[in-house]
Protein backbone atom coordinates (compact mmCIF):
# COMPACT_ATOMS: atom_id res chain seq x y z
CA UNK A 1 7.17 -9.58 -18.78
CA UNK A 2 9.23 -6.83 -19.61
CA UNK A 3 11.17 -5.03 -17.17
CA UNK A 4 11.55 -1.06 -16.79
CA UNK A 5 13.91 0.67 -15.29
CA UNK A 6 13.60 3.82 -13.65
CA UNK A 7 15.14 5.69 -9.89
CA UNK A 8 14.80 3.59 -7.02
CA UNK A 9 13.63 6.70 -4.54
CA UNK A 10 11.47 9.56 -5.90
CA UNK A 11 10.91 12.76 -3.75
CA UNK A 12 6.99 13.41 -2.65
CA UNK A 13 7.73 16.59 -1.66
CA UNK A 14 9.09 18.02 -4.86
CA UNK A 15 6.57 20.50 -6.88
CA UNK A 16 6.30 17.71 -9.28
CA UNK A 17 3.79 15.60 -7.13
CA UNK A 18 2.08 18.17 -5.14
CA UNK A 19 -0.94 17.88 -7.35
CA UNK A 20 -3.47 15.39 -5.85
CA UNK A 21 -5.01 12.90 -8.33
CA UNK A 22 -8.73 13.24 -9.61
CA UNK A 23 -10.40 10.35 -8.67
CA UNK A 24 -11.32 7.82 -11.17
CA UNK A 25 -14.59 6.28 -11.76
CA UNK A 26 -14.15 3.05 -9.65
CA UNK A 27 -16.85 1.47 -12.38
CA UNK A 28 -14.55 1.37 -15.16
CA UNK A 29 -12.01 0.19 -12.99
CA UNK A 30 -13.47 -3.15 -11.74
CA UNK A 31 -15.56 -6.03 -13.30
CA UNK A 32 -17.58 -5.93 -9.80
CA UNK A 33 -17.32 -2.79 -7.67
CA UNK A 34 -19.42 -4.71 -4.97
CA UNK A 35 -16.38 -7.13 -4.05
CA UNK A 36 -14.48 -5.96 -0.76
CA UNK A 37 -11.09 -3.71 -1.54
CA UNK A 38 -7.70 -4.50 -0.36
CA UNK A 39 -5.32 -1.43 -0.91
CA UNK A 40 -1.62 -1.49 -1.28
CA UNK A 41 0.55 2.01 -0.81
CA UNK A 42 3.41 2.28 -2.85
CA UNK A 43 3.07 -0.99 -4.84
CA UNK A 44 6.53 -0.80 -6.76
CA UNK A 45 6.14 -2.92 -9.88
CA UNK A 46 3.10 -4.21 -8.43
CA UNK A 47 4.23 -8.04 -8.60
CA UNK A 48 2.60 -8.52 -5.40
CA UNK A 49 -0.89 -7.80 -6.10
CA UNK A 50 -0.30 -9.03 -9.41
CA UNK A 51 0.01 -12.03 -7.69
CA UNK A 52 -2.22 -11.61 -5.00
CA UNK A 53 -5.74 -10.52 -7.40
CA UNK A 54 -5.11 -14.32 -8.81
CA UNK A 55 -5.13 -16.10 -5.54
CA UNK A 56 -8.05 -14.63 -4.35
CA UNK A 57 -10.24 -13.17 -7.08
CA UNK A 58 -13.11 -12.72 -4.75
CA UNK A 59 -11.34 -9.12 -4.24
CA UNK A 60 -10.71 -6.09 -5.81
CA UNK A 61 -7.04 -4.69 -5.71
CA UNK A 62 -5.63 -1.10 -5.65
CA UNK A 63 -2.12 -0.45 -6.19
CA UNK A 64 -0.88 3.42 -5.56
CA UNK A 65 2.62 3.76 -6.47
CA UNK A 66 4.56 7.71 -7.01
CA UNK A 67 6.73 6.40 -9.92
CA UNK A 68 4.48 6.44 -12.99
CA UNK A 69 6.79 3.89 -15.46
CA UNK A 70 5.88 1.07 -12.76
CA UNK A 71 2.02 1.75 -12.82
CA UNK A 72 2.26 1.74 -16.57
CA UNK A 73 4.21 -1.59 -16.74
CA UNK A 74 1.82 -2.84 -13.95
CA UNK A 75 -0.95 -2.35 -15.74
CA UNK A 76 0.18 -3.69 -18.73
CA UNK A 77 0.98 -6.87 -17.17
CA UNK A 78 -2.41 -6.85 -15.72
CA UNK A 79 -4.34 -6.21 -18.89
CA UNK A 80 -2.33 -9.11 -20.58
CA UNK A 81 -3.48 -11.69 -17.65
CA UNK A 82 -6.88 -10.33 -18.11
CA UNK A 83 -7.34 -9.45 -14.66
CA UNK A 84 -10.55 -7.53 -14.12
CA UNK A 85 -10.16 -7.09 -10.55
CA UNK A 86 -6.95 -5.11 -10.24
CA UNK A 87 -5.81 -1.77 -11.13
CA UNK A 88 -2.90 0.12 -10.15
CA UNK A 89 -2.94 4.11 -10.22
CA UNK A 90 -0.02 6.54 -10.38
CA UNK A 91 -0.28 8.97 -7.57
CA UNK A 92 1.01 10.41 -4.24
CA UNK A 93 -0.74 8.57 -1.63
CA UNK A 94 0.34 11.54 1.05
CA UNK A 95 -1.91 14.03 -1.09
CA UNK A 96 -3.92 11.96 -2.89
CA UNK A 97 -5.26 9.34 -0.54
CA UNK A 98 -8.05 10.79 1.26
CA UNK A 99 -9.59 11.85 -2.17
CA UNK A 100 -9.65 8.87 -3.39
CA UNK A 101 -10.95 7.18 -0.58
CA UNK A 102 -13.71 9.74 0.13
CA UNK A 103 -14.69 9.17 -3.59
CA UNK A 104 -14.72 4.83 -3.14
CA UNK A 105 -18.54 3.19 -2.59
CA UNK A 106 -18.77 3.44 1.56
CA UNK A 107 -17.59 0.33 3.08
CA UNK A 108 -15.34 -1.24 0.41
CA UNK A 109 -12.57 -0.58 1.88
CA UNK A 110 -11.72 -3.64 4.08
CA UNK A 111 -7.64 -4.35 4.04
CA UNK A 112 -4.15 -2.11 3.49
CA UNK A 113 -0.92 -2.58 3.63
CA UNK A 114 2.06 -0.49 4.03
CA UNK A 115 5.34 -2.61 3.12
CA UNK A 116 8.64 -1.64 2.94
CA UNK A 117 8.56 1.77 2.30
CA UNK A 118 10.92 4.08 0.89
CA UNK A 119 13.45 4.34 4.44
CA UNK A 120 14.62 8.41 3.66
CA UNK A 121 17.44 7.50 6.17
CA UNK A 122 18.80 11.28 6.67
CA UNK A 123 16.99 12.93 9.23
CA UNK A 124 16.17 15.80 7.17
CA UNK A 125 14.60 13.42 4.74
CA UNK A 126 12.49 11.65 7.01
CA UNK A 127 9.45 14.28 6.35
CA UNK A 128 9.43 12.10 2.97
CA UNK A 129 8.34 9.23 4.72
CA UNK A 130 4.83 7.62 3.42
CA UNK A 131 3.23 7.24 6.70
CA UNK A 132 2.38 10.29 8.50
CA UNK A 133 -0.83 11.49 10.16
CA UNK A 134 -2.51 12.34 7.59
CA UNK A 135 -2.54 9.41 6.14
CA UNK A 136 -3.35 7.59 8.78
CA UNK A 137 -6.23 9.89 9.73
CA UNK A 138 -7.30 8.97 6.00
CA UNK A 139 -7.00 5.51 6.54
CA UNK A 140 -8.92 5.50 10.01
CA UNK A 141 -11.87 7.42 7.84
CA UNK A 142 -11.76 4.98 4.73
CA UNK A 143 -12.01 1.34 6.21
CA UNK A 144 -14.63 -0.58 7.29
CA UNK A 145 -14.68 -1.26 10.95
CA UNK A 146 -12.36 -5.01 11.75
CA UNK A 147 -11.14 -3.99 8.60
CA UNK A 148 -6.80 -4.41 8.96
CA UNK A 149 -4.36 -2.79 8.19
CA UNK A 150 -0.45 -4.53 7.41
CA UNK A 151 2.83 -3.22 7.74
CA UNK A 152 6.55 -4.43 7.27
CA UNK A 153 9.61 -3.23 6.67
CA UNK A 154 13.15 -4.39 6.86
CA UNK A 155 14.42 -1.45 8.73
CA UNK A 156 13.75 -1.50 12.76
CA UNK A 157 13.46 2.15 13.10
CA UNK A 158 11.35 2.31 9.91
CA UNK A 159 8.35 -0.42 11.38
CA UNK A 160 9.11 0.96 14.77
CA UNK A 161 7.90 4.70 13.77
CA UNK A 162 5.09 3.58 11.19
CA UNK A 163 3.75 0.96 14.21
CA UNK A 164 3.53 3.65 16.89
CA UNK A 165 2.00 6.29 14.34
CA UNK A 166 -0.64 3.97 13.65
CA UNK A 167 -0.98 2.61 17.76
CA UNK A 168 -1.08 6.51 18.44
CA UNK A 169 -4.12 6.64 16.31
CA UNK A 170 -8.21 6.12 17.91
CA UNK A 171 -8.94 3.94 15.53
CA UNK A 172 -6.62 1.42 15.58
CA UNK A 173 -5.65 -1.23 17.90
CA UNK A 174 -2.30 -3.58 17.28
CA UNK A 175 -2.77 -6.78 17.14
CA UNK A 176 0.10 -7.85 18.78
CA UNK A 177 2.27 -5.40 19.99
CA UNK A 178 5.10 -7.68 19.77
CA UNK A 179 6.25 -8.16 15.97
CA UNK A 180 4.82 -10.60 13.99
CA UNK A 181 6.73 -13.89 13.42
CA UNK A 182 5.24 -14.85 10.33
CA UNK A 183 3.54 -12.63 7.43
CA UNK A 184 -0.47 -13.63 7.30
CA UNK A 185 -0.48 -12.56 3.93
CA UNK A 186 -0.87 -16.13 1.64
CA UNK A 187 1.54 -13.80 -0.73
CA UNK A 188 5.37 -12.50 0.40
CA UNK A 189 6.70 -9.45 -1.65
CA UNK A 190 10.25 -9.35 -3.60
CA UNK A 191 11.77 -7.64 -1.01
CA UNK A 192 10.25 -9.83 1.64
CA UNK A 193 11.38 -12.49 0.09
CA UNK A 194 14.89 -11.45 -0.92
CA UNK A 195 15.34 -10.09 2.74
CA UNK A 196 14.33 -13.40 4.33
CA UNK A 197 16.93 -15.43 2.08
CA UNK A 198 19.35 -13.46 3.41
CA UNK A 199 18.57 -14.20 6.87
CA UNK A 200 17.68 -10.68 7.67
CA UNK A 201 15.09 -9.51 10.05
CA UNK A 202 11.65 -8.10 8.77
CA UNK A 203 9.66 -6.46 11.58
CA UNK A 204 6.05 -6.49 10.75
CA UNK A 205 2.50 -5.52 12.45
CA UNK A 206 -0.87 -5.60 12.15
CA UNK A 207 -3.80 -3.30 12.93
CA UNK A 208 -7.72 -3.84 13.23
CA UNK A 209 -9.97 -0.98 12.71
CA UNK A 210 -12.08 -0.78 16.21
């Protein structure tokens, strides 16, 4: 696999990605647009659904991701595996998710996970942050109900503000309030891993769709 290089934090605020995406035509997409769809915002290089549509290929996979060089490596790796049940799409998920969504068969829609987002560390950055209420609110709309939702990240105040947004929310209940010890997931991400190796803490939660 051949590796591209491009900048490790992109803006969704500039003008540049203000434009939501049209949505596809989930069809062309997917061998079987009847199997249950597992979402992941702001995929990266998409290793981990890469992964993840081979261990369990009674699912369909979504990868959103804002930096379009990954999506079109992604899906070049995915097209030489042959996958048919994974796609990855270049967008802004904070203007472009509940389109897509609205636009999916109803009741697809059954797992999503957030993980390790983008941290915008400055407080006049934070604004930039993936999850805010809107996307939430899209979320909520989207997934089936018991459908879940996953988050993790390896900054405290990061999971700490993305697991209240979501606990503030109707819709969603947390799991366990408490962090997770272990990820559920049978697949960890890069950074997961990499973070873990290091001995580092990764603070993660889980939501159900009531």
């Amino acid at each position: 696999m051949s590796i591209v290089r491009v900048r490790e934090h992109v803006n969704p605020l500039s003008k540049k990605y203000q434009t939501p995406i049209n949505p596809p035509d989930w069809s062309h997409l997917y061998h079987d647009l009847h199997r249950p769809l597992y979402l992941d915002i702001g995929c990266g290089k998409g290793r981990f659904l890469l992964q993840m549509a081979q261990v369990q290929p009674e699912w369909n996979f979504l990868g959103l991701e804002i930096r379009e060089p990954l999506v079109e490596q992604a899906n070049g790796w995915k097209a030489e595996l042959g996958l048919t049940n994974l796609h990855y799409l270049f967008c802004n998920a904070n203007n472009s998710l509940r389109p897509l969504l609205r636009s999916l068969p109803v009741g697809r829609l059954q797992q999503a996970t957030i993980q390790f987002p983008d941290p915008w560390f400055k407080r006049k950055h934070q604004k930039r942050r993936v999850v805010q209420p809107d996307l939430i609110e899209a979320l909520a709309e989207a997934i089936t109900l018991g459908g879940k939702v996953f988050i993790q990240s390896d900054v405290e105040e990061v999971a700490v503000e993305m697991r209240d947004r979501f606990a503030a929310h109707p819709a969603f209940v947390c799991e366990h309030y408490d962090w997770l010890d272990s990820n559920p997931l049978p697949i960890p991400t890069e950074r997961e891993t990499s973070t873990m190796e290091r001995g580092e803490a990764v603070y993660r939660s889980l939501f159900i769709k009531k």
